[in-house]
ModelCIF file with pLDDT and N, C-alpha, C, O atoms, coordinates in Angstrom:
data_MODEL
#
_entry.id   MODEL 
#
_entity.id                         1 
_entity.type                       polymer 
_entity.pdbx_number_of_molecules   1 
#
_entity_poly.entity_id                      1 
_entity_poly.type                           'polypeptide(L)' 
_entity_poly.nstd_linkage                   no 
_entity_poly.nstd_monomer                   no 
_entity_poly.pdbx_seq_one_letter_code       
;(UNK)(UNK)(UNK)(UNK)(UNK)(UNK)(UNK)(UNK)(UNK)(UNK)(UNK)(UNK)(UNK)(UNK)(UNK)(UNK)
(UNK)(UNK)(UNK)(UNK)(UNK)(UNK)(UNK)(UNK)(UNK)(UNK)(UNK)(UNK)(UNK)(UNK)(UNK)(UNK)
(UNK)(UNK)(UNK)
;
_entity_poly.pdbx_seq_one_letter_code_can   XXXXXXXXXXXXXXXXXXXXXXXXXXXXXXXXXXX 
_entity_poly.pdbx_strand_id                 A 
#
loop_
_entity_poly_seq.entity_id 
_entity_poly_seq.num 
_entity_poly_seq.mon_id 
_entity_poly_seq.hetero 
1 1  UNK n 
1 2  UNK n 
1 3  UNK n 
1 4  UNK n 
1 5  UNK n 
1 6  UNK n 
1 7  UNK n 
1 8  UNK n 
1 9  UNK n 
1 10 UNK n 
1 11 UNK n 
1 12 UNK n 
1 13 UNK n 
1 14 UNK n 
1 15 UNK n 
1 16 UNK n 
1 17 UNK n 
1 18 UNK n 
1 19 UNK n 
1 20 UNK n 
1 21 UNK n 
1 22 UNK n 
1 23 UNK n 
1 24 UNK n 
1 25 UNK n 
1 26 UNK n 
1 27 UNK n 
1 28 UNK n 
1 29 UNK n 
1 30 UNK n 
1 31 UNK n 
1 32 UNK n 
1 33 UNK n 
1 34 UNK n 
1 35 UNK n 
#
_struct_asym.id          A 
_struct_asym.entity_id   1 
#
loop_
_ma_qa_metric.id 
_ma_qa_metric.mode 
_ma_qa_metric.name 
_ma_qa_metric.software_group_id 
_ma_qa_metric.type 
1 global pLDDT . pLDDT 
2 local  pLDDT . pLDDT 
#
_ma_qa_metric_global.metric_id      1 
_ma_qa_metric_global.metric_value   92.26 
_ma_qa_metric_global.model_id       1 
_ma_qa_metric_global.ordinal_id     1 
#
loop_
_ma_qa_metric_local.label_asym_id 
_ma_qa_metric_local.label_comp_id 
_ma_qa_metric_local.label_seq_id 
_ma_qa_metric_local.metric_id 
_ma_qa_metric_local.metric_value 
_ma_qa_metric_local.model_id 
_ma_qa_metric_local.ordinal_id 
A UNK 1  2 90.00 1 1  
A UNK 2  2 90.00 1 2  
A UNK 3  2 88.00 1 3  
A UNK 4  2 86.00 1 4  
A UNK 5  2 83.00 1 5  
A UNK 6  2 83.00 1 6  
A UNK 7  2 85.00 1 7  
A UNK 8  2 86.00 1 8  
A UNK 9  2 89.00 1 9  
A UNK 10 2 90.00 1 10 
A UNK 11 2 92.00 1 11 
A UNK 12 2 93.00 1 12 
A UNK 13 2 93.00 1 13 
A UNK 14 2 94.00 1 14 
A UNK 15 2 94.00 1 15 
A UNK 16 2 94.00 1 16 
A UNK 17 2 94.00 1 17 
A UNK 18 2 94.00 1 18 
A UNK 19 2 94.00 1 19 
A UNK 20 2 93.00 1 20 
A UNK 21 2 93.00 1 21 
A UNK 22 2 93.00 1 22 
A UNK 23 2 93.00 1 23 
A UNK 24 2 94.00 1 24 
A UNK 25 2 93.00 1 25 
A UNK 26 2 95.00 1 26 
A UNK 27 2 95.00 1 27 
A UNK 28 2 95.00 1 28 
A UNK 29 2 96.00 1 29 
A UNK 30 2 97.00 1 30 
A UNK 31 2 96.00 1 31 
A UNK 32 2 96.00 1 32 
A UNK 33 2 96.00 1 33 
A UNK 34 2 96.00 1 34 
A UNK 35 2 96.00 1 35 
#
loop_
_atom_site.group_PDB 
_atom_site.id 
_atom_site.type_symbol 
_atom_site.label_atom_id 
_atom_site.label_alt_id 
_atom_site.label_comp_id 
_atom_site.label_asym_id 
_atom_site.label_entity_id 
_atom_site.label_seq_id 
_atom_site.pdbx_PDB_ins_code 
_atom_site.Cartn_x 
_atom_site.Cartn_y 
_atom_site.Cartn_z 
_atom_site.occupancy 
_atom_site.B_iso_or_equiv 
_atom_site.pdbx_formal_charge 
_atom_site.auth_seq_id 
_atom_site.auth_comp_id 
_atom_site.auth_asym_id 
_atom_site.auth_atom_id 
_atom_site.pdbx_PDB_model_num 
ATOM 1   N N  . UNK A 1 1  ? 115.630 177.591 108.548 1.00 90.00 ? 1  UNK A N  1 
ATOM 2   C CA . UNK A 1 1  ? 116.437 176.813 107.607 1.00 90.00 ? 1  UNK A CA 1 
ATOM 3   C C  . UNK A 1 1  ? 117.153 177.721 106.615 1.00 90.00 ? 1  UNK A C  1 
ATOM 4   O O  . UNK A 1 1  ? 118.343 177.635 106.312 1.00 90.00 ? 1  UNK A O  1 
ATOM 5   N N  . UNK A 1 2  ? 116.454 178.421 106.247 1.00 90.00 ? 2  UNK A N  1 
ATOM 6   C CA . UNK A 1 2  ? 116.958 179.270 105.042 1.00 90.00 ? 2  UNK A CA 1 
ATOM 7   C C  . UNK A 1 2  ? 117.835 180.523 105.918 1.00 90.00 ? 2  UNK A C  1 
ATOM 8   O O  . UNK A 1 2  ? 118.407 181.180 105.048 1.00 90.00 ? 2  UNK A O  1 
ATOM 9   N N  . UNK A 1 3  ? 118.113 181.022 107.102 1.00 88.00 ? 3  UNK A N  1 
ATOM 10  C CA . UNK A 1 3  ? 118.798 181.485 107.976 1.00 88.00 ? 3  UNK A CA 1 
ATOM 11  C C  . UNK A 1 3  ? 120.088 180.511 108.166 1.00 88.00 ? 3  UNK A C  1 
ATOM 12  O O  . UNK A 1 3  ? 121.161 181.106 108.065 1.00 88.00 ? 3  UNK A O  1 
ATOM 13  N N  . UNK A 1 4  ? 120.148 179.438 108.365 1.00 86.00 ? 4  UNK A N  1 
ATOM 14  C CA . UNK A 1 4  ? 120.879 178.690 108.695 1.00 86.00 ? 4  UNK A CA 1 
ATOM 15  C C  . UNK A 1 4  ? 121.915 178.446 107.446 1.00 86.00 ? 4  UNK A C  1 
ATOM 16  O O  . UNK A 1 4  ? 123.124 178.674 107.499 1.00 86.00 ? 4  UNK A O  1 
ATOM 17  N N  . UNK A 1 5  ? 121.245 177.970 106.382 1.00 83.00 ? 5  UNK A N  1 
ATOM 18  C CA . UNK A 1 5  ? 122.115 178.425 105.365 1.00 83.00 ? 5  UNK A CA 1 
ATOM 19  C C  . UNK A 1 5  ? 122.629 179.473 104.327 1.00 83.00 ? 5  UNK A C  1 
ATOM 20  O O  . UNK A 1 5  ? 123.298 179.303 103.308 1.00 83.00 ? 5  UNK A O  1 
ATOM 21  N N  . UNK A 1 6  ? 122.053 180.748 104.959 1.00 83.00 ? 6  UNK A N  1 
ATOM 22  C CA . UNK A 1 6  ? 122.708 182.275 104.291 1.00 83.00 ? 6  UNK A CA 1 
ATOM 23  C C  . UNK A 1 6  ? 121.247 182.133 103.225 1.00 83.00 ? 6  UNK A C  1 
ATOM 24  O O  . UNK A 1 6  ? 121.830 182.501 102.206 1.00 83.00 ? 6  UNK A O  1 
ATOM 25  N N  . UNK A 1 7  ? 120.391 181.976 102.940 1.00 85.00 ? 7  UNK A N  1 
ATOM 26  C CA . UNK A 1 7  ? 119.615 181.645 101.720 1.00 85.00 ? 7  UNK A CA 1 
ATOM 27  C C  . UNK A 1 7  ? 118.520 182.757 101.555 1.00 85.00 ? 7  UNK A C  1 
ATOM 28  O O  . UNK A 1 7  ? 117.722 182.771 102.492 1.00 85.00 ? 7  UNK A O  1 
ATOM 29  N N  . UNK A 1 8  ? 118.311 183.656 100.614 1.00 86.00 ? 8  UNK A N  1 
ATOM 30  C CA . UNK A 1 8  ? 117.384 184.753 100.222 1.00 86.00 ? 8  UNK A CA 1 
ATOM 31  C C  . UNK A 1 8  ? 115.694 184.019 101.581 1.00 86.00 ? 8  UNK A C  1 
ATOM 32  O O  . UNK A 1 8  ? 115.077 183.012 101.926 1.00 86.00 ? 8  UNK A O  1 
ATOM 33  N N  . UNK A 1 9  ? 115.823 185.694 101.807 1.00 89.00 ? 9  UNK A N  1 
ATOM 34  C CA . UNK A 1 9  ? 114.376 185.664 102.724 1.00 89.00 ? 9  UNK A CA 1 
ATOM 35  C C  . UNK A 1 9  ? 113.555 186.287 101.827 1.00 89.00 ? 9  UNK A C  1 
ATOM 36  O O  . UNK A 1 9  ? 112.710 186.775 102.577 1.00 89.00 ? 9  UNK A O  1 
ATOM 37  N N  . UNK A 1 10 ? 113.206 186.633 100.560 1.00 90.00 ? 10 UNK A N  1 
ATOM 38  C CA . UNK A 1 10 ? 112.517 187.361 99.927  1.00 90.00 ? 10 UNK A CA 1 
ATOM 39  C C  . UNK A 1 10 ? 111.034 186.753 100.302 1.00 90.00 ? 10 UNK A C  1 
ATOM 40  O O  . UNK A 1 10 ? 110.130 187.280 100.950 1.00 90.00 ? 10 UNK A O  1 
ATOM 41  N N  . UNK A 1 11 ? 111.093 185.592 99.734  1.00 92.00 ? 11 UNK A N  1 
ATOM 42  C CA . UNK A 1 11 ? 109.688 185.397 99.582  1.00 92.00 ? 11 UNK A CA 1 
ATOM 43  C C  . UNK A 1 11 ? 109.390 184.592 100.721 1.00 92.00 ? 11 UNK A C  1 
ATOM 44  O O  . UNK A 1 11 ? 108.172 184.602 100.905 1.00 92.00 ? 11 UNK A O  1 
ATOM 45  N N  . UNK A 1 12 ? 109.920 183.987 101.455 1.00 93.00 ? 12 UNK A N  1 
ATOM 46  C CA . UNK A 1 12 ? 108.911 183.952 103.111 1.00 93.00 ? 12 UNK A CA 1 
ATOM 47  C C  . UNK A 1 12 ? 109.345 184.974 104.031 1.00 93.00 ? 12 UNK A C  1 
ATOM 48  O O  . UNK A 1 12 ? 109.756 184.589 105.126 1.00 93.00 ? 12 UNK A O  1 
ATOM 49  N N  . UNK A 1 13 ? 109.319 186.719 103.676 1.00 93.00 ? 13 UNK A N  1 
ATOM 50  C CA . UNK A 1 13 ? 109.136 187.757 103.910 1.00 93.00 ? 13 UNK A CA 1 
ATOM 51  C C  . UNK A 1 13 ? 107.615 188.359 103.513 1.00 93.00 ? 13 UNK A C  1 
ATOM 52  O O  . UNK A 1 13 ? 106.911 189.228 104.027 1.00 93.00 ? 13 UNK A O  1 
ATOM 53  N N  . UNK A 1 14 ? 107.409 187.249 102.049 1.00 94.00 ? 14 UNK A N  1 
ATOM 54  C CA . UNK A 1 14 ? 106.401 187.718 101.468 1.00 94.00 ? 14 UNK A CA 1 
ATOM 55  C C  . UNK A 1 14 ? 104.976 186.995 102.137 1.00 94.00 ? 14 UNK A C  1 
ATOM 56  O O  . UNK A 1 14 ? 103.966 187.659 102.368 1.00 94.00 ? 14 UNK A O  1 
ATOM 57  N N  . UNK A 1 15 ? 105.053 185.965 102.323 1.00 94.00 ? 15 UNK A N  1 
ATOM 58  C CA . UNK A 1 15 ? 104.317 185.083 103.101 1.00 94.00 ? 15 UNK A CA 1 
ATOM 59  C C  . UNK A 1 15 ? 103.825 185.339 104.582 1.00 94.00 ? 15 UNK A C  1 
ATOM 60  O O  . UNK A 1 15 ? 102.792 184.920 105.103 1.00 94.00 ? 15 UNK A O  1 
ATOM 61  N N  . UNK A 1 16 ? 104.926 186.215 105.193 1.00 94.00 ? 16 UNK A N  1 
ATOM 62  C CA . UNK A 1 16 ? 105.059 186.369 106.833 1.00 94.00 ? 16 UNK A CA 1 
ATOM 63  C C  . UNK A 1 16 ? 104.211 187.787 106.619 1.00 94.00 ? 16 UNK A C  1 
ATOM 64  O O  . UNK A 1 16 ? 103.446 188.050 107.547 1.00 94.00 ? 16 UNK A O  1 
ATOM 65  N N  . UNK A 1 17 ? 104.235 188.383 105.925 1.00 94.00 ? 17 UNK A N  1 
ATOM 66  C CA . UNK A 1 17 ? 102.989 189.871 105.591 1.00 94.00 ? 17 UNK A CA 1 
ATOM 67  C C  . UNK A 1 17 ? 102.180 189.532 105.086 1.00 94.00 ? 17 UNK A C  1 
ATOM 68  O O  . UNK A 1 17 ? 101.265 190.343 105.233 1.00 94.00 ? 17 UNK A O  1 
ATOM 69  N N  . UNK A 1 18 ? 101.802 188.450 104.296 1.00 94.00 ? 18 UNK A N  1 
ATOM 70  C CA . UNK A 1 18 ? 100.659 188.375 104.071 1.00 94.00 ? 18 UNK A CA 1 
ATOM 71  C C  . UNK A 1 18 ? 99.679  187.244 104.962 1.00 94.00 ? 18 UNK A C  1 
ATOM 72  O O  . UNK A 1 18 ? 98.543  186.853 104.695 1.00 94.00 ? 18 UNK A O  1 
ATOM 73  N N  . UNK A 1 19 ? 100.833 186.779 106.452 1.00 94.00 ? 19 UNK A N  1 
ATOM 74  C CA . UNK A 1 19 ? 99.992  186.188 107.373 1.00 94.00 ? 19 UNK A CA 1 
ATOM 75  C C  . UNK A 1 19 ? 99.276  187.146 108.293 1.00 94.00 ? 19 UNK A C  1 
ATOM 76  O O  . UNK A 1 19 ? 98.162  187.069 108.811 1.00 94.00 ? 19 UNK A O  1 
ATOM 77  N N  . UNK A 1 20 ? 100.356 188.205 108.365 1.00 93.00 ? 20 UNK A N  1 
ATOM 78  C CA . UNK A 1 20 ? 99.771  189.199 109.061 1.00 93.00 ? 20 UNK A CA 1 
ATOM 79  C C  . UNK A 1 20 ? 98.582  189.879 108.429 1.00 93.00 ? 20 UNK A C  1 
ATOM 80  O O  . UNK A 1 20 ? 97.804  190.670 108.963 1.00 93.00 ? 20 UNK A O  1 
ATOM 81  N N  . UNK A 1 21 ? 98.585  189.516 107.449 1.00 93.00 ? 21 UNK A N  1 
ATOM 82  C CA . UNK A 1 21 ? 97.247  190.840 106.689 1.00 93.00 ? 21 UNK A CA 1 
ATOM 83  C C  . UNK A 1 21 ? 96.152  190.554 106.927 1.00 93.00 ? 21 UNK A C  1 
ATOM 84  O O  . UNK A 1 21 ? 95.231  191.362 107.046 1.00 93.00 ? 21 UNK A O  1 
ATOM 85  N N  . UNK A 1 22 ? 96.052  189.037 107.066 1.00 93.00 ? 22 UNK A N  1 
ATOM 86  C CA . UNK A 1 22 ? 94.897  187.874 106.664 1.00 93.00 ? 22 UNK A CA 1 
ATOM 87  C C  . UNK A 1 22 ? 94.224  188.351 107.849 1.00 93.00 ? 22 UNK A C  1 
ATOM 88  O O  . UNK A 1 22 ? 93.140  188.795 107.473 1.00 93.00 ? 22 UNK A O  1 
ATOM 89  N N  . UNK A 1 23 ? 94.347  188.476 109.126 1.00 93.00 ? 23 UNK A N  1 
ATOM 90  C CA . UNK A 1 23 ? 93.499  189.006 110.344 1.00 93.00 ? 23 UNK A CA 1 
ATOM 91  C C  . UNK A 1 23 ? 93.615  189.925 110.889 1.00 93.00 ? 23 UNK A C  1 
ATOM 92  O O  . UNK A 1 23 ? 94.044  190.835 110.180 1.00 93.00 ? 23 UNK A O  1 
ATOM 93  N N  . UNK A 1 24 ? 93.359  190.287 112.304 1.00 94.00 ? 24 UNK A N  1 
ATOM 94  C CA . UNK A 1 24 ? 93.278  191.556 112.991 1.00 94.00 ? 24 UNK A CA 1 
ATOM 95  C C  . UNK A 1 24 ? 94.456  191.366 113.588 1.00 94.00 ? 24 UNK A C  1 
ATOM 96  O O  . UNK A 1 24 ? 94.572  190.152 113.754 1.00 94.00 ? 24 UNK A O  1 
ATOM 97  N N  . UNK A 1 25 ? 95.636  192.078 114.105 1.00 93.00 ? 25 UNK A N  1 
ATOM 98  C CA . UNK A 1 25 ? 96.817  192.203 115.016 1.00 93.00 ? 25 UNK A CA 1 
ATOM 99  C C  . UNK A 1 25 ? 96.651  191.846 116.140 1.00 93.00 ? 25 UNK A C  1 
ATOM 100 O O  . UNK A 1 25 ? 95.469  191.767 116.472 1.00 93.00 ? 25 UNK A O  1 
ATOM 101 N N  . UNK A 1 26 ? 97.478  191.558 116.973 1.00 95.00 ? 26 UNK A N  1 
ATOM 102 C CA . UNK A 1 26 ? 97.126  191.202 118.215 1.00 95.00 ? 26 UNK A CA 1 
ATOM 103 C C  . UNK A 1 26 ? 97.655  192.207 118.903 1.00 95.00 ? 26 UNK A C  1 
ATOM 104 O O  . UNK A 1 26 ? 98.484  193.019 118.492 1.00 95.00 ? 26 UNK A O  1 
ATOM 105 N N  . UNK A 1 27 ? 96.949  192.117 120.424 1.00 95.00 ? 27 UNK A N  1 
ATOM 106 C CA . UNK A 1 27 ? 97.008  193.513 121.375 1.00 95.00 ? 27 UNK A CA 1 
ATOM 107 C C  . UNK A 1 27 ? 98.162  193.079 122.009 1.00 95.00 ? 27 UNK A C  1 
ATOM 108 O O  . UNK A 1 27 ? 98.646  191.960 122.177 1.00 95.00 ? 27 UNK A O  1 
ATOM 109 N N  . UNK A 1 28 ? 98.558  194.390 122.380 1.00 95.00 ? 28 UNK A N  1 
ATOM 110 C CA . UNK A 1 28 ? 99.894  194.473 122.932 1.00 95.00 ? 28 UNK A CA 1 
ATOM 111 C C  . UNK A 1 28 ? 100.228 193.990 124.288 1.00 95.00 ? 28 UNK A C  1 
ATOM 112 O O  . UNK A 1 28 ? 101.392 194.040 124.687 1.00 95.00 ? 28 UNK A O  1 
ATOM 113 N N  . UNK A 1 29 ? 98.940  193.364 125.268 1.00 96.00 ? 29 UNK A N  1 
ATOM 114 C CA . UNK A 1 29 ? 98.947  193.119 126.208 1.00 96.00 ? 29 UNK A CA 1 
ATOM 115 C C  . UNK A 1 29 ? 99.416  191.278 125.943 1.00 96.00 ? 29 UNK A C  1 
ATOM 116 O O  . UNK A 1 29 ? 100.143 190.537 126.605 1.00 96.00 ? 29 UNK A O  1 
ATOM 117 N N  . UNK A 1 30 ? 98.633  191.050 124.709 1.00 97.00 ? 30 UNK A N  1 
ATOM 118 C CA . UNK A 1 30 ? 99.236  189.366 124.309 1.00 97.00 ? 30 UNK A CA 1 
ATOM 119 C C  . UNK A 1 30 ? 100.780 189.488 124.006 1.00 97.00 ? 30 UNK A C  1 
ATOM 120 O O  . UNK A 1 30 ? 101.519 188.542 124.278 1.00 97.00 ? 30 UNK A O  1 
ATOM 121 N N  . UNK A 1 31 ? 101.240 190.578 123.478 1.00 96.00 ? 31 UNK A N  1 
ATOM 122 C CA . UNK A 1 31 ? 102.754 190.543 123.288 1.00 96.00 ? 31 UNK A CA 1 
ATOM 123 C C  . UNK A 1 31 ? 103.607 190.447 124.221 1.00 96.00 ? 31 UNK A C  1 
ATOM 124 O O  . UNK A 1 31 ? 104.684 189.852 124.176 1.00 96.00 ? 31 UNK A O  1 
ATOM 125 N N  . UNK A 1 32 ? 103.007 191.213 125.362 1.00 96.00 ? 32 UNK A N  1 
ATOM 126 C CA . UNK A 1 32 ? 104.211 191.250 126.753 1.00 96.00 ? 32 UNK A CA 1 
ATOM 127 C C  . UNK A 1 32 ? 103.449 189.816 127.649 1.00 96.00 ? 32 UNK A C  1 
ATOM 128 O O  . UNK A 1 32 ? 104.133 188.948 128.191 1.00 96.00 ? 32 UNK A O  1 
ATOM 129 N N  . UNK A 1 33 ? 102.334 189.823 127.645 1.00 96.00 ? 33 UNK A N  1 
ATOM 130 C CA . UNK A 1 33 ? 102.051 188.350 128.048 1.00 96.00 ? 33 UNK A CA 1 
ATOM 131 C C  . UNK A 1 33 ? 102.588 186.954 127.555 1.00 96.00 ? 33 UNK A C  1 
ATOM 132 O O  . UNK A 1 33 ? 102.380 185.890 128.138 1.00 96.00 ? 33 UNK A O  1 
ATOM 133 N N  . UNK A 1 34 ? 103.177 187.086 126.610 1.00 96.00 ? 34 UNK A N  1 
ATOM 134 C CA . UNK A 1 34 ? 103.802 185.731 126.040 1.00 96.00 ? 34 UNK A CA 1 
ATOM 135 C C  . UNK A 1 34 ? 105.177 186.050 126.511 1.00 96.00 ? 34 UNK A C  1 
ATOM 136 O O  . UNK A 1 34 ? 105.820 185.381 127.321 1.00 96.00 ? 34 UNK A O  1 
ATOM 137 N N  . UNK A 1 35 ? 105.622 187.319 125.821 1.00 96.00 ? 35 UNK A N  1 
ATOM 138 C CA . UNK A 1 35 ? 107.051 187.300 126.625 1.00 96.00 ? 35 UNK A CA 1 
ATOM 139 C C  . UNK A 1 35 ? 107.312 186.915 128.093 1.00 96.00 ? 35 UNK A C  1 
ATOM 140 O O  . UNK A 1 35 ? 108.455 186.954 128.547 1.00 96.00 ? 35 UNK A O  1 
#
């Protein structure tokens, strides 16, 4: 939404790192498996 209308990504930039922080990463074999 906020893409769609030109609109600051600051802070669900801030949100999207701190989803990532919250657990362990996922393996790279789930990355090319979803792709």
């Amino acid at each position: 939404e906020l893409e769609k209308d030109n609109k600051s990504l600051v802070d669900v930039r801030k949100l999207y790192s701190k989803a990532l922080e919250s657990i362990e990463n996922h393996e790279l074999i789930d990355d090319i498996w979803a792709r």
